[in-house]
N, C-alpha and C. Protein backbone atom coordinates (compact mmCIF):
# COMPACT_ATOMS: atom_id res chain seq x y z
N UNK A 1 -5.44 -19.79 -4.27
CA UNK A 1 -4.46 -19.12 -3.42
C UNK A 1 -4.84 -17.66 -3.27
N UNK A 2 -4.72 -17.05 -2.09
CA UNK A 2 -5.18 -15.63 -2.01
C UNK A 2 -3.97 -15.03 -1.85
N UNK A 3 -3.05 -15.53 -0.89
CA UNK A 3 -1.70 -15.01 -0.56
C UNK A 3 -0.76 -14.55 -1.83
N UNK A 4 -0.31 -13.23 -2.26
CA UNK A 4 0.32 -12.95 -3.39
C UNK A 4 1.75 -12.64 -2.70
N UNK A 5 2.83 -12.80 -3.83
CA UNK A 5 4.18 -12.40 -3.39
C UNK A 5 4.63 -11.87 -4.44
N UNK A 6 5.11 -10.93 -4.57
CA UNK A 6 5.68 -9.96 -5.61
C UNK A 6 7.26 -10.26 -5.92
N UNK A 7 7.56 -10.48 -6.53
CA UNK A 7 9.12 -11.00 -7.01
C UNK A 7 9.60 -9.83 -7.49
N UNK A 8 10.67 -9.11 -6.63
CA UNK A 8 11.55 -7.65 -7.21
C UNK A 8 12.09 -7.91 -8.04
N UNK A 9 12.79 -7.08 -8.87
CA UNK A 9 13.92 -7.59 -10.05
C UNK A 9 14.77 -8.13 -9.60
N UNK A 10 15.89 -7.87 -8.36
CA UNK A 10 16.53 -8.91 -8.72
C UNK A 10 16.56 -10.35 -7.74
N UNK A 11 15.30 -10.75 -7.75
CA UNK A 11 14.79 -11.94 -7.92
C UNK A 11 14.85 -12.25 -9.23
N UNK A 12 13.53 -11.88 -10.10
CA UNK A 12 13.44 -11.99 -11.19
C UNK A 12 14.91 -12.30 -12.51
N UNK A 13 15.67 -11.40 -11.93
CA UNK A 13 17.35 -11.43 -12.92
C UNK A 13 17.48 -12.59 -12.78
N UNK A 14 17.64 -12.83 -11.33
CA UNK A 14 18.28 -14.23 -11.41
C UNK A 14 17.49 -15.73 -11.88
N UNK A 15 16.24 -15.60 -11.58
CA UNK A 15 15.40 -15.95 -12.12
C UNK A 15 16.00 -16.71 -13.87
N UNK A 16 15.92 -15.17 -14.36
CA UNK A 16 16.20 -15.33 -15.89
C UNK A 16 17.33 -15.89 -16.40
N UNK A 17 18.25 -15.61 -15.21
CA UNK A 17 19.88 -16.27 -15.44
C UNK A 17 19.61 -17.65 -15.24
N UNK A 18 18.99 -18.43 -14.68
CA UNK A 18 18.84 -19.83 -14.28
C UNK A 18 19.79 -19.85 -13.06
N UNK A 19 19.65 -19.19 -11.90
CA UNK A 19 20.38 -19.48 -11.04
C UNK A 19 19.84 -20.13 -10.12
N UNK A 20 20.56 -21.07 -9.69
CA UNK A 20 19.55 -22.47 -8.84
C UNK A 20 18.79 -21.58 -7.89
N UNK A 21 19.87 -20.95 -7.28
CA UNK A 21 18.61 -20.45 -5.88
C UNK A 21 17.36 -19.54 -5.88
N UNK A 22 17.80 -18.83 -7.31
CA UNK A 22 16.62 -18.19 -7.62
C UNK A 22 15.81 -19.19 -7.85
N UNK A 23 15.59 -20.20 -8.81
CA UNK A 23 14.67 -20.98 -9.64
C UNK A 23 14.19 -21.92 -8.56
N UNK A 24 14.55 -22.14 -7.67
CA UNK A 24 14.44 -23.03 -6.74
C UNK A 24 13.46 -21.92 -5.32
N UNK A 25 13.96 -20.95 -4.85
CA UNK A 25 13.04 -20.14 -4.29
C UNK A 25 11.56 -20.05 -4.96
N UNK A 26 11.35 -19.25 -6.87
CA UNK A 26 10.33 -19.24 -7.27
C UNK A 26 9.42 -20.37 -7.35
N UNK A 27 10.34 -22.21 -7.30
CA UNK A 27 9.69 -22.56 -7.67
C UNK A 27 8.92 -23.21 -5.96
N UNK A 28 9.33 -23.25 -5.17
CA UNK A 28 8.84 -23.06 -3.72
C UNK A 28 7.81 -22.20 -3.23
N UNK A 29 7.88 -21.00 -3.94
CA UNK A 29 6.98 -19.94 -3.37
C UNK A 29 5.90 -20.17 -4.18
N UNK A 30 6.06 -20.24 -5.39
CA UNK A 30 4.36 -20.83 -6.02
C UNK A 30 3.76 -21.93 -5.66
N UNK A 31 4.19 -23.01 -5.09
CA UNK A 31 3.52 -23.58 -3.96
C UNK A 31 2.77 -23.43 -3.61
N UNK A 32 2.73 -22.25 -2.91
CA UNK A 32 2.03 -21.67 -1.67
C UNK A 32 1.71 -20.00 -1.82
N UNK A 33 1.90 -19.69 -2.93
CA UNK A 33 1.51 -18.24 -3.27
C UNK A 33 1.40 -18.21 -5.00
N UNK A 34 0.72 -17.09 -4.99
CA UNK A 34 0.67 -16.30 -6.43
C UNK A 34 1.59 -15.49 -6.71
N UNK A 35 2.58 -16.05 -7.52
CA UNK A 35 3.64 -15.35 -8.04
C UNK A 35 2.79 -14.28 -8.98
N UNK A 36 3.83 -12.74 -8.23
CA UNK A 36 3.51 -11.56 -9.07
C UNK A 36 4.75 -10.98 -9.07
N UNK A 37 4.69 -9.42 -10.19
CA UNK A 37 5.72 -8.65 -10.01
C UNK A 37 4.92 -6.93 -10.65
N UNK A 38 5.49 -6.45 -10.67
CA UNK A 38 4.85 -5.09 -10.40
C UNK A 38 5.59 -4.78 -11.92
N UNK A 39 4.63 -3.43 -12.79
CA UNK A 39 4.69 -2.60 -13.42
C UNK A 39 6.66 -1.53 -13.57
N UNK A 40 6.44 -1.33 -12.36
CA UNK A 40 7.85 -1.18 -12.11
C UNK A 40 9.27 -1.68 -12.46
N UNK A 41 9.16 -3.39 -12.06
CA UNK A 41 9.51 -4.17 -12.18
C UNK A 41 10.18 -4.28 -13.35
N UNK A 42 9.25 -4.83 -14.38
CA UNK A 42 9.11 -4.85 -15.37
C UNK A 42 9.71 -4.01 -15.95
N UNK A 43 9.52 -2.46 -15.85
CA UNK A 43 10.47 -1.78 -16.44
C UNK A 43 12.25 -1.83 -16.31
N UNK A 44 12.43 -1.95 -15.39
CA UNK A 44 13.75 -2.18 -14.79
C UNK A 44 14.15 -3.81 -15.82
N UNK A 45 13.45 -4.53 -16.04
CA UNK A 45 13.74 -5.91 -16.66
C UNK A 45 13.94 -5.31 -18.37
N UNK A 46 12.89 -4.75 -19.02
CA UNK A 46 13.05 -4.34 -20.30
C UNK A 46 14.16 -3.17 -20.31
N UNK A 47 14.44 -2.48 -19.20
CA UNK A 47 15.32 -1.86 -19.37
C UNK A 47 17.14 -2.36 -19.26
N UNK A 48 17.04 -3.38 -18.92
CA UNK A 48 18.34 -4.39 -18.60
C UNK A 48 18.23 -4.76 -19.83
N UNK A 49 17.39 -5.70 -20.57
CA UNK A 49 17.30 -6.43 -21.27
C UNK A 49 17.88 -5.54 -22.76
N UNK A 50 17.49 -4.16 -22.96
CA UNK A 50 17.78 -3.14 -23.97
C UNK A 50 19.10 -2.86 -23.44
N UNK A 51 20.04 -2.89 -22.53
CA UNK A 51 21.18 -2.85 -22.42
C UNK A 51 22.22 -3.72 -22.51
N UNK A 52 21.72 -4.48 -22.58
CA UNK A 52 22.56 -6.00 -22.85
C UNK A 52 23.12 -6.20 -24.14
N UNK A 53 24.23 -7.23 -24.28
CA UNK A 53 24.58 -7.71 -25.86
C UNK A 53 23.55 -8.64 -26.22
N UNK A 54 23.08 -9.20 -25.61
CA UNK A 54 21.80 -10.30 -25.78
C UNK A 54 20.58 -9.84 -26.23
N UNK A 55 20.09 -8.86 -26.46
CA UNK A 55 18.31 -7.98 -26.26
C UNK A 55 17.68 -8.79 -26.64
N UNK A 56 17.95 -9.49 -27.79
CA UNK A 56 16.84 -10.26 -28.73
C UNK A 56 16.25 -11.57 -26.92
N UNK A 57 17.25 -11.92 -26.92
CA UNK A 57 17.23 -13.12 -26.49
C UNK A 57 16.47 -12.55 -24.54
N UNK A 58 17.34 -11.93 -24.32
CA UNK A 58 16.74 -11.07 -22.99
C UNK A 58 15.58 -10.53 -22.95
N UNK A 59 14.63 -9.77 -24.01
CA UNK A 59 13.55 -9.66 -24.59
C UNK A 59 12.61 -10.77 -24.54
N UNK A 60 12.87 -11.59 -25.24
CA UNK A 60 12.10 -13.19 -24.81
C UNK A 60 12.06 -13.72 -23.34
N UNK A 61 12.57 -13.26 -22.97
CA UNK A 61 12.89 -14.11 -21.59
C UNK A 61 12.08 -13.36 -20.70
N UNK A 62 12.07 -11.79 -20.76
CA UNK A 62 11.47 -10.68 -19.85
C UNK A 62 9.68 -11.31 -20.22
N UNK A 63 9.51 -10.95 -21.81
CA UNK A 63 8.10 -11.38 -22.13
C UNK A 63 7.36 -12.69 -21.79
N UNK A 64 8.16 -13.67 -21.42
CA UNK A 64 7.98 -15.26 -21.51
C UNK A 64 7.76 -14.98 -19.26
N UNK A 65 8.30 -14.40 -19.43
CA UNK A 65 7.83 -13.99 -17.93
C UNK A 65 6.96 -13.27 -17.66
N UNK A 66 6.84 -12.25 -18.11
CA UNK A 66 5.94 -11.29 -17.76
C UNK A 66 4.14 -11.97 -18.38
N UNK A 67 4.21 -12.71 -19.47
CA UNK A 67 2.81 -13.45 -19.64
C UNK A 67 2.26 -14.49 -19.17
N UNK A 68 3.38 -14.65 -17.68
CA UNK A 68 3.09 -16.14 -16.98
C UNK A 68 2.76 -15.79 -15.79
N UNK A 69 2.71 -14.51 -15.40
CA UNK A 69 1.86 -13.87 -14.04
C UNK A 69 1.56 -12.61 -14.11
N UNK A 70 1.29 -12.50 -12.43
CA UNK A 70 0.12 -11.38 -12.62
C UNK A 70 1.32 -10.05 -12.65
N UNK A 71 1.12 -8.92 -13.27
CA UNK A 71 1.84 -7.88 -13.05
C UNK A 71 0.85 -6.64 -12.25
N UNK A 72 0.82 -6.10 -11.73
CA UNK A 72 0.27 -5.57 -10.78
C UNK A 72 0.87 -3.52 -11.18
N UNK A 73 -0.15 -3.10 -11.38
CA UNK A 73 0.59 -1.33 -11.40
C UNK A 73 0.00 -0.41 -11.07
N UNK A 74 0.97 0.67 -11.49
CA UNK A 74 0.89 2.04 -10.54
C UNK A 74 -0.99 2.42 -10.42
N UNK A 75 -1.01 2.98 -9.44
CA UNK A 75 -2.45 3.55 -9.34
C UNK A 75 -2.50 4.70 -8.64
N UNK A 76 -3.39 5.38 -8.41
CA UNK A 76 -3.59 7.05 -7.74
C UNK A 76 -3.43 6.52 -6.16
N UNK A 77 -4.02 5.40 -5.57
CA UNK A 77 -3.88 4.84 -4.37
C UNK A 77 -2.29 5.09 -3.78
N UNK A 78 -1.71 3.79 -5.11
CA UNK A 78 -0.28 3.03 -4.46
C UNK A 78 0.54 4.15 -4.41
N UNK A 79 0.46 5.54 -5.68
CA UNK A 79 1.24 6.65 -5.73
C UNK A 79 1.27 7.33 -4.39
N UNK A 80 0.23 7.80 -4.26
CA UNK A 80 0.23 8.52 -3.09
C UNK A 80 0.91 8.08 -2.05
N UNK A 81 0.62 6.65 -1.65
CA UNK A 81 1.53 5.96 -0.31
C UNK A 81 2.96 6.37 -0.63
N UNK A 82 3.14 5.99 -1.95
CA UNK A 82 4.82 6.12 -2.32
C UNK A 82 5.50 7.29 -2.13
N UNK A 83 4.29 8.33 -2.31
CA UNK A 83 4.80 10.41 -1.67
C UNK A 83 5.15 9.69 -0.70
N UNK A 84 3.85 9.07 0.28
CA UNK A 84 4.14 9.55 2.17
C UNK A 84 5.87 8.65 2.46
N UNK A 85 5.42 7.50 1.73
CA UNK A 85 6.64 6.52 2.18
C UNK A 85 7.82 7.70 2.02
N UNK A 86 8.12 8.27 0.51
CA UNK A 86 9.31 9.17 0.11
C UNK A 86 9.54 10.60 1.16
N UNK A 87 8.34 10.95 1.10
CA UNK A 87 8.63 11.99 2.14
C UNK A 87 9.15 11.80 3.91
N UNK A 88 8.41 10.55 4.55
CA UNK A 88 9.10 10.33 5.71
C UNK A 88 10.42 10.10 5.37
N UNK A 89 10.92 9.46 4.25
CA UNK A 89 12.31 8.97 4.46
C UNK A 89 13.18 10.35 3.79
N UNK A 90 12.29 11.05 3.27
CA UNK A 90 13.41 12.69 2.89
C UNK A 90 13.57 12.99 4.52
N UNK A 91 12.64 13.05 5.20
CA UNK A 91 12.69 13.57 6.74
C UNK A 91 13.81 13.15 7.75
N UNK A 92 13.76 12.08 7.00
CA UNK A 92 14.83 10.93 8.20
C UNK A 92 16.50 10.91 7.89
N UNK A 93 16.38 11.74 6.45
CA UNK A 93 17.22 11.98 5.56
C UNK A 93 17.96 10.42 5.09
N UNK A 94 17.04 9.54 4.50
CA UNK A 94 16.94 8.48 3.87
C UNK A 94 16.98 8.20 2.76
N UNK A 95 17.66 8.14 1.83
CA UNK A 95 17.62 7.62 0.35
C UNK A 95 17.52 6.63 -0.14
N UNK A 96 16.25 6.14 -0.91
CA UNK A 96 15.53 5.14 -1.54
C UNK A 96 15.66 5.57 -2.74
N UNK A 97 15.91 4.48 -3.79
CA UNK A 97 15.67 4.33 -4.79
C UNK A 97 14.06 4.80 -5.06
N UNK A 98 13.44 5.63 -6.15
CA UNK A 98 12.09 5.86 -6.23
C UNK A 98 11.68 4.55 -6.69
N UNK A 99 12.33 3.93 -7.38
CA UNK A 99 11.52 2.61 -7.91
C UNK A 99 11.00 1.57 -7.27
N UNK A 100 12.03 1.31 -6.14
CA UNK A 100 11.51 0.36 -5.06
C UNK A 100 10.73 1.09 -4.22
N UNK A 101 10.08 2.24 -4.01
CA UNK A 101 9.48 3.21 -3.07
C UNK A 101 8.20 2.93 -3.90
N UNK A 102 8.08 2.79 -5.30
CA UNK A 102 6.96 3.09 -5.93
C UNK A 102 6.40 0.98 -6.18
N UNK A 103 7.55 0.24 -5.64
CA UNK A 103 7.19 -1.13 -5.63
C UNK A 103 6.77 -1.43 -4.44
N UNK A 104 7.27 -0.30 -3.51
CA UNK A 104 6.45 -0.77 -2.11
C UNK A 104 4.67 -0.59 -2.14
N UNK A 105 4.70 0.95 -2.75
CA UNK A 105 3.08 1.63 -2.90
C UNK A 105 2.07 0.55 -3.48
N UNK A 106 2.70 -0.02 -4.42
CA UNK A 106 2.00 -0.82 -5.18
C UNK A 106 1.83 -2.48 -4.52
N UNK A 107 2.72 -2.52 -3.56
CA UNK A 107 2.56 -3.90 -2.93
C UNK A 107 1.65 -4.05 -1.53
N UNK A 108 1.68 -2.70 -1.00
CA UNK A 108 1.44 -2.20 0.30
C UNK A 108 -0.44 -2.07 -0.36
N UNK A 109 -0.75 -1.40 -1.08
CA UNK A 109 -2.30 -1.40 -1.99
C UNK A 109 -2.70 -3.25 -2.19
N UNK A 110 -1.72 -4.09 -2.76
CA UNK A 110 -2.20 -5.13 -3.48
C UNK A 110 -2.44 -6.01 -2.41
N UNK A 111 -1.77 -5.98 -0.73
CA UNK A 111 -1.64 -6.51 0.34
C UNK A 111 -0.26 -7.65 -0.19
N UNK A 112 0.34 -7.42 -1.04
CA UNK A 112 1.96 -8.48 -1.28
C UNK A 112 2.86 -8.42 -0.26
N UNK A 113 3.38 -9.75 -0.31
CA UNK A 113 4.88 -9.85 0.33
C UNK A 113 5.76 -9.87 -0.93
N UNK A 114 6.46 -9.23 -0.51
CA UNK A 114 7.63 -9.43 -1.21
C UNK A 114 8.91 -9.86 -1.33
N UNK A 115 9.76 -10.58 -2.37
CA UNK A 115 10.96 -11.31 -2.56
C UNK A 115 11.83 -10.44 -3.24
N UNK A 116 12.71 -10.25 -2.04
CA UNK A 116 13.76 -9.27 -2.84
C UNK A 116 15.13 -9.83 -2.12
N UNK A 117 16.43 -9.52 -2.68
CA UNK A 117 17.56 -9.57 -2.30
C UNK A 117 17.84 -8.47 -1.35
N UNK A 118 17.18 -7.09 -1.81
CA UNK A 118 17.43 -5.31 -1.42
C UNK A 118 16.50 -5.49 -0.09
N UNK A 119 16.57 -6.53 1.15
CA UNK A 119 15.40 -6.66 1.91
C UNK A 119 15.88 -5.75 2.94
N UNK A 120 16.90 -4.32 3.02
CA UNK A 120 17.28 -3.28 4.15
C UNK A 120 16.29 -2.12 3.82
N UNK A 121 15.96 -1.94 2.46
CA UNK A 121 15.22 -0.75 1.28
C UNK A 121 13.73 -0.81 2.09
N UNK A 122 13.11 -2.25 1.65
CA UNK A 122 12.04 -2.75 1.66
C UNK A 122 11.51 -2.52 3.30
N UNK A 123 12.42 -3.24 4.33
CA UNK A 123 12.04 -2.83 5.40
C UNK A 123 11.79 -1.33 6.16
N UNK A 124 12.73 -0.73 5.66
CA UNK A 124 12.61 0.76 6.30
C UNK A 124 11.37 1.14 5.74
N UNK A 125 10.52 0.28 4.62
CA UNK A 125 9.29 1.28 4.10
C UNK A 125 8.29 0.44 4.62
N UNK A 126 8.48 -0.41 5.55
CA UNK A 126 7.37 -1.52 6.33
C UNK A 126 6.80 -2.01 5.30
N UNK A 127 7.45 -2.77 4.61
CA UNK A 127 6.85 -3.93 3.19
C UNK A 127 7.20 -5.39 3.75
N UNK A 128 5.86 -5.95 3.54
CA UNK A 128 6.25 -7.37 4.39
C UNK A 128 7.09 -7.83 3.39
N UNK A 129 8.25 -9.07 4.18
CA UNK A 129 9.02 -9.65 3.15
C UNK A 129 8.97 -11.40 3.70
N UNK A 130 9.34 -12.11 2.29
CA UNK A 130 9.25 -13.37 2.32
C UNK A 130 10.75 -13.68 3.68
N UNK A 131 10.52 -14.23 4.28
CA UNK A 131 11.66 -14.77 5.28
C UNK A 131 12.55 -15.59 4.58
């Protein structure tokens, strides 16, 4: 498979929750793509997971994921896109989350589509998305 798709967090959450439509999307899209998720990502997951009453158990679940695909991260490339992306949208007077700005840089470098719920974020930064 060459085609990669990047799974945002909250794909991934739900993912972890066992929610049919998540588990049922991921398990559709590997089909036909290389399930990935970004460096970013990931943080946002260990960082849920350390906030939770669960950690132990949320911890396992983040890791049991994260060693079953590709994780993909920051680079001098994807950063830079993520300035230009941040700066047109300071211009436009647009507010993005930096994290999904810095998941676009890194998806926009890797050539990913991406699976996200947040698909209004994603578009204003021209990130292809799964339909």
């Amino acid at each position: 498979m060459e085609a990669k798709v990047v799974l945002d967090t909250s794909i991934l959450i739900d993912f972890i929750r066992n929610r049919d439509g998540a588990v049922s999307l991921v398990k559709r899209l590997s089909e036909k793509y290389d399930i990935c998720t970004t460096d970013i990502n990931v943080f946002e997951l260990y960082y849920g997971a350390y906030l939770s009453k669960e950690t132990s158990k949320n911890m396992a679940a983040v890791k049991g994921i994260i060693n079953t695909i590709l994780v993909f991260s920051t680079s001098p490339e994807s950063v830079e896109i993520s300035a230009k992306i941040l700066a047109e949208l300071d211009r436009k007077g647009q507010k993005i989350e930096i994290k999904d700005i810095l998941v676009a840089g890194i998806c926009m470098v890797n050539s990913c589509i991406v699976a996200t719920h947040n698909k209004q974020h994603f578009e204003r930064m021209g990130v292809k998305l799964i339909e």
